[in-house]
C-alpha atoms as a PDB file:
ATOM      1  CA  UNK A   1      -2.622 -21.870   9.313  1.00  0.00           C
ATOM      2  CA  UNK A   2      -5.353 -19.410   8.185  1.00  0.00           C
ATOM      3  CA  UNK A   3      -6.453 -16.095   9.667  1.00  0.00           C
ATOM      4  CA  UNK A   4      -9.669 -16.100   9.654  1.00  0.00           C
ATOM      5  CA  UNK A   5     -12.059 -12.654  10.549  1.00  0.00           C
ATOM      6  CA  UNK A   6      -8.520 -10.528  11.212  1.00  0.00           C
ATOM      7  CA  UNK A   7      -8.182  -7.123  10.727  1.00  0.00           C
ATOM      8  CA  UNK A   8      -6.205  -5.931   7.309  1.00  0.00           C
ATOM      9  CA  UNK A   9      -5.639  -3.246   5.225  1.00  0.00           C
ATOM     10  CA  UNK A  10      -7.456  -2.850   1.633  1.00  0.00           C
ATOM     11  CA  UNK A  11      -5.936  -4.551  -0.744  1.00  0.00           C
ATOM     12  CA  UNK A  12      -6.443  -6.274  -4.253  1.00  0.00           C
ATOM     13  CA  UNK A  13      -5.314  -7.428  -7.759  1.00  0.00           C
ATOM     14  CA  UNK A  14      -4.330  -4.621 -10.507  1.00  0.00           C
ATOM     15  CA  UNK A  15      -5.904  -4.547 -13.657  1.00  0.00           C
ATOM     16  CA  UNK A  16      -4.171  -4.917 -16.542  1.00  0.00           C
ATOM     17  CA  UNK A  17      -1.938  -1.977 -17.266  1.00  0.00           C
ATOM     18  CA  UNK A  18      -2.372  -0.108 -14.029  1.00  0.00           C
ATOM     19  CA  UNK A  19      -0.412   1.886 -11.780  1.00  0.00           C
ATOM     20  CA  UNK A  20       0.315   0.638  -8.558  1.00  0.00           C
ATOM     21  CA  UNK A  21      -0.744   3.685  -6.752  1.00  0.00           C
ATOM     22  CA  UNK A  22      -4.149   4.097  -9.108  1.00  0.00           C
ATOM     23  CA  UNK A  23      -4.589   0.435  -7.896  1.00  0.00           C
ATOM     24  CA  UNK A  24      -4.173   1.341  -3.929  1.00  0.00           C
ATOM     25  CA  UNK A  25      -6.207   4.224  -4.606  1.00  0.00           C
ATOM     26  CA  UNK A  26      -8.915   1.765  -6.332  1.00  0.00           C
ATOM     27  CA  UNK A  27      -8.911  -0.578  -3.456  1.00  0.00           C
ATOM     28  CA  UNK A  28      -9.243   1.313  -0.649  1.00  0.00           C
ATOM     29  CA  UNK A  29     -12.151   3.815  -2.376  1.00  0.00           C
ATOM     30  CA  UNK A  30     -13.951   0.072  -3.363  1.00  0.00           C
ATOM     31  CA  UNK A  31     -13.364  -1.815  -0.241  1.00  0.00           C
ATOM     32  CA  UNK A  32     -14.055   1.277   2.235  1.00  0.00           C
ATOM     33  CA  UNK A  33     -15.732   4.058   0.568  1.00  0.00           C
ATOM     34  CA  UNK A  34     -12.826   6.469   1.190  1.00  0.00           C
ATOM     35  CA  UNK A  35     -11.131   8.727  -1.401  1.00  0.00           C
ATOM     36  CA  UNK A  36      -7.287   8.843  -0.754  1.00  0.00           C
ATOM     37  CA  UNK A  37      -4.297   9.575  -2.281  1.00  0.00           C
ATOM     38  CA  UNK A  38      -0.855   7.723  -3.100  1.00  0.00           C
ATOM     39  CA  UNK A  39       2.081   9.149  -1.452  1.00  0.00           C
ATOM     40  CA  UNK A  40       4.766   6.064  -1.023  1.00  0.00           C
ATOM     41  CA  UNK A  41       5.244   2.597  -1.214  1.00  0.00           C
ATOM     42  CA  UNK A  42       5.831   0.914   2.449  1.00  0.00           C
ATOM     43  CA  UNK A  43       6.839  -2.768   1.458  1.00  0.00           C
ATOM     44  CA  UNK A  44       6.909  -5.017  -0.520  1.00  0.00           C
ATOM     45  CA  UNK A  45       5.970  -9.246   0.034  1.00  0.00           C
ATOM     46  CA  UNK A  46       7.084 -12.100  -2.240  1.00  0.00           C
ATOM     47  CA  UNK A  47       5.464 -15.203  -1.929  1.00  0.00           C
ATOM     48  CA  UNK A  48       5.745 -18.279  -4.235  1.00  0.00           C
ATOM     49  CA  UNK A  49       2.948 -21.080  -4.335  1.00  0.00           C
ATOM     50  CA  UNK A  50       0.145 -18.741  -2.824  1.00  0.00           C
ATOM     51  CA  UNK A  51      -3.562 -20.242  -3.346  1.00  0.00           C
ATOM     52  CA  UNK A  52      -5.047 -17.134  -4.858  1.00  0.00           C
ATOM     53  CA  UNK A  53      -2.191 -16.233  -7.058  1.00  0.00           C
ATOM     54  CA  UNK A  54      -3.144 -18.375 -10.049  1.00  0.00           C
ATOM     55  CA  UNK A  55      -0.053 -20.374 -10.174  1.00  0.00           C
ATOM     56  CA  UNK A  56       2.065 -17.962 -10.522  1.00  0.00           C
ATOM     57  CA  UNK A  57       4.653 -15.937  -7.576  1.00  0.00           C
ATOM     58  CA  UNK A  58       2.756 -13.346  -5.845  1.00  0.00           C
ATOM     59  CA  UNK A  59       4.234  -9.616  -4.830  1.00  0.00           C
ATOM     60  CA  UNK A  60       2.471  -7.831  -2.721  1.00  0.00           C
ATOM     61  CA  UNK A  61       2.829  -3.835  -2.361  1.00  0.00           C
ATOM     62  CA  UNK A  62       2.044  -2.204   0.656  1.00  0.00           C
ATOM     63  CA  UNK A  63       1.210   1.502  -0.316  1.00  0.00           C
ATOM     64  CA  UNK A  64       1.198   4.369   1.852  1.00  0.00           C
ATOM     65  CA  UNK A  65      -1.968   6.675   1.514  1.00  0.00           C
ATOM     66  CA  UNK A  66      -3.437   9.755   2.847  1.00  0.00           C
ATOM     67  CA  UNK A  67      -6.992  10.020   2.921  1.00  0.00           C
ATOM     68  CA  UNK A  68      -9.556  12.914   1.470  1.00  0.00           C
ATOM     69  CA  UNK A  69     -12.691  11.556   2.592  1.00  0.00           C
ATOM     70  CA  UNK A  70     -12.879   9.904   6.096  1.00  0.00           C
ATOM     71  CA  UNK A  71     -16.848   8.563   5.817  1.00  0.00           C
ATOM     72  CA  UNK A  72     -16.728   4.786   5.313  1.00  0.00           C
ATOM     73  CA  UNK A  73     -18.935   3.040   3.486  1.00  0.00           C
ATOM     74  CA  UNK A  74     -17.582  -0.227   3.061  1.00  0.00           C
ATOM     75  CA  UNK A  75     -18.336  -3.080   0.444  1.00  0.00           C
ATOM     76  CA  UNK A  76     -20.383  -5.627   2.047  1.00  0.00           C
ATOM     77  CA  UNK A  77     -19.439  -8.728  -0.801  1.00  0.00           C
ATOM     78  CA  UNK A  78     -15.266  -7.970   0.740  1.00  0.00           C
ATOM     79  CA  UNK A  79     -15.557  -7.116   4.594  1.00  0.00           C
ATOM     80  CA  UNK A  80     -17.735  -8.299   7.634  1.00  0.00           C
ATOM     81  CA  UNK A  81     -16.596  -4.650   9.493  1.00  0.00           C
ATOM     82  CA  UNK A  82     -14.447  -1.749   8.447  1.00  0.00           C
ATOM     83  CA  UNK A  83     -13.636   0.722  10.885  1.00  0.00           C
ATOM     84  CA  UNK A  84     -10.550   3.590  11.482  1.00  0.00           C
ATOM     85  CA  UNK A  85      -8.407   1.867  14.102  1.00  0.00           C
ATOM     86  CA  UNK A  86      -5.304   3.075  16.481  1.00  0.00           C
ATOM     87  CA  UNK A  87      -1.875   1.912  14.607  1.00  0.00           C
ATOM     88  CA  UNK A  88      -0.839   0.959  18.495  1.00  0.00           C
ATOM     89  CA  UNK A  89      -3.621  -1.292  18.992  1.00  0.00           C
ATOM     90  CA  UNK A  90      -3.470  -2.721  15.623  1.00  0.00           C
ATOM     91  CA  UNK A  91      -0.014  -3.733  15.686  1.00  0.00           C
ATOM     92  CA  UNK A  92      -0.905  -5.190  18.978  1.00  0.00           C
ATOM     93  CA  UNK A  93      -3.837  -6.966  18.757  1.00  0.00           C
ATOM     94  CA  UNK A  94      -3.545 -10.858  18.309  1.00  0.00           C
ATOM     95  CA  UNK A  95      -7.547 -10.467  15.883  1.00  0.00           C
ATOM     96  CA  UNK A  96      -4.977  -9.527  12.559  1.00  0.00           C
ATOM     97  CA  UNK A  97      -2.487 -11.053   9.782  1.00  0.00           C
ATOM     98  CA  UNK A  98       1.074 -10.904  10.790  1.00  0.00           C
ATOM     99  CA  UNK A  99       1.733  -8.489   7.842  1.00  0.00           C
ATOM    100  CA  UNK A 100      -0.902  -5.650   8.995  1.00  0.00           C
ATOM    101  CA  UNK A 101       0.468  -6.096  12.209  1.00  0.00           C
ATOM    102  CA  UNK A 102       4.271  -5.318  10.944  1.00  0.00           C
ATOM    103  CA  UNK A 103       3.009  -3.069   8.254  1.00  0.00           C
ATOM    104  CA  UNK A 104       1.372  -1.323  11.695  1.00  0.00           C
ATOM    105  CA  UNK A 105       4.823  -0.436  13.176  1.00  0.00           C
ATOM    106  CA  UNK A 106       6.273   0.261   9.917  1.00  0.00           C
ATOM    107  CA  UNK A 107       3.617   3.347  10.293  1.00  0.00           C
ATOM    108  CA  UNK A 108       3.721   3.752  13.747  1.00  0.00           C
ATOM    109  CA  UNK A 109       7.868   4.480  12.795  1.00  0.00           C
ATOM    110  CA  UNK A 110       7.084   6.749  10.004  1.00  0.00           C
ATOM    111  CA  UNK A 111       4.819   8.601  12.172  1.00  0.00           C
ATOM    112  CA  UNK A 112       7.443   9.328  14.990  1.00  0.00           C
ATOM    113  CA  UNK A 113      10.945   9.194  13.360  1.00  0.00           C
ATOM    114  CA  UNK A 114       9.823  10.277   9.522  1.00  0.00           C
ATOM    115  CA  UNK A 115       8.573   9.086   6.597  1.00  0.00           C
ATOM    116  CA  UNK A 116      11.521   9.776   4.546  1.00  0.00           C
ATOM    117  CA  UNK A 117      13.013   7.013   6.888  1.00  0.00           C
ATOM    118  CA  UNK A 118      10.754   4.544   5.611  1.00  0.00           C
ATOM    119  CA  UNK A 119       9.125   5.731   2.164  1.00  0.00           C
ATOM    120  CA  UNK A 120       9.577   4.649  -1.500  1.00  0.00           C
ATOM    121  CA  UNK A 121       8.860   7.453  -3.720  1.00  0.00           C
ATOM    122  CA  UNK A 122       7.574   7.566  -7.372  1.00  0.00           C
ATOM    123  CA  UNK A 123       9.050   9.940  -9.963  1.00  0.00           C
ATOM    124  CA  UNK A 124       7.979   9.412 -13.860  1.00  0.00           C
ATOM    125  CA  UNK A 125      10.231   9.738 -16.553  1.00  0.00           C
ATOM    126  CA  UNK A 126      10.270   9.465 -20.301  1.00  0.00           C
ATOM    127  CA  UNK A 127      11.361   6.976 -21.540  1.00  0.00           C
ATOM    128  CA  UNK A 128      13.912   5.870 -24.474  1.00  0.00           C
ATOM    129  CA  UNK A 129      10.486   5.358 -27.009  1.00  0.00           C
ATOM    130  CA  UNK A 130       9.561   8.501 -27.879  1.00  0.00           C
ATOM    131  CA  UNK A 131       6.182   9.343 -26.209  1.00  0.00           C
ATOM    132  CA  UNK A 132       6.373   6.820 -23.006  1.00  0.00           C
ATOM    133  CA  UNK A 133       7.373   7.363 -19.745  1.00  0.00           C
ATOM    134  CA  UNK A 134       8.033   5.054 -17.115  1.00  0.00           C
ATOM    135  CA  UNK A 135       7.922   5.152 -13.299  1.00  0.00           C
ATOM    136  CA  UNK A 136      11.169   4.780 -10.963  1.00  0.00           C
ATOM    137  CA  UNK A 137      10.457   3.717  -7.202  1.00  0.00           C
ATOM    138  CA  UNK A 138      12.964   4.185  -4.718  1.00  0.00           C
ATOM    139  CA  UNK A 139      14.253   6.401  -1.692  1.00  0.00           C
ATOM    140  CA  UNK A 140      13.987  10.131  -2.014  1.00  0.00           C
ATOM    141  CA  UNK A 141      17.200  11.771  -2.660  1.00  0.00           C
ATOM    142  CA  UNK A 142      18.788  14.342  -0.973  1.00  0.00           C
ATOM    143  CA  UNK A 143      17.984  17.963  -3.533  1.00  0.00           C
ATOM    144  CA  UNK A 144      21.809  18.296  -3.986  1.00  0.00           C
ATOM    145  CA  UNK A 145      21.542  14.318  -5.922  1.00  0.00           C
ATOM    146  CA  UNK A 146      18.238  14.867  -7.448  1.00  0.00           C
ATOM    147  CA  UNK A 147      19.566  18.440  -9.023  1.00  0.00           C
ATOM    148  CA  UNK A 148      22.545  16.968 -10.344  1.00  0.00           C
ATOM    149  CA  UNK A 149      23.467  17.832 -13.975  1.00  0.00           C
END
């Protein structure tokens, strides 16, 4: 089966050493026009044998993002129509992919129980080679964990 003309969310390959938030933030600004920022990842999808994944296993990550422009000016080459929609209608509506759909009421959760229910943060830290850092993602801890010593 194949959706074909359903709503989704931005979305796209990283480059080659990038973040995954600097690639959500990439995405969505090329795709729809609109600045935003990272704040959380929401899921994450494995799939093996996917078409468009060059042989290889394919993870998807479903970021959470606020937005800093709301103007769209979408790419014409990616989408036939880009438009703000109600989470309620979009995890509803039979015209999307079964992921927007769930990642729809994932939102629709965070929004009316809490995103600390739901979110995977991003702290950075440096690394054992002197000079790096690398990036943890997982739950927020409660302060008294997180100011541990």
């Amino acid at each position: 089966m194949q959706t074909i003309n359903a709503w989704k969310f931005p979305g796209g390959l990283s480059n080659p050493g990038e973040d995954i938030g600097d690639t959500a933030v990439r995405e969505v600004f090329e795709e729809t026009g609109i600045k935003s920022e990272f704040k959380s990842i929401l899921s994450i999808r494995q799939q093996h044998k996917h078409p468009g994944a060059f042989g290889k296993s394919d993870m998807y990550i479903i970021c959470r993002m606020e937005p800093s422009s709301f103007h769209i000016s979408f790419c014409q080459h990616e989408c036939l129509r880009c438009e703000w929609m109600d989470l309620e209608e979009l995890a509803r509506t039979e015209n999307t992919t079964p992921i927007t759909s769930n990642v729809a009421k994932l939102l629709l959760f965070g929004y009316q129980e809490g995103f600390d229910r739901i979110d995977i943060t991003m702290r950075e830290f440096p690394a054992v080679y002197t000079g790096l850092f690398y990036k943890l993602y997982h739950r927020e801890l409660p302060e008294s964990y997180r100011n541990m010593t």
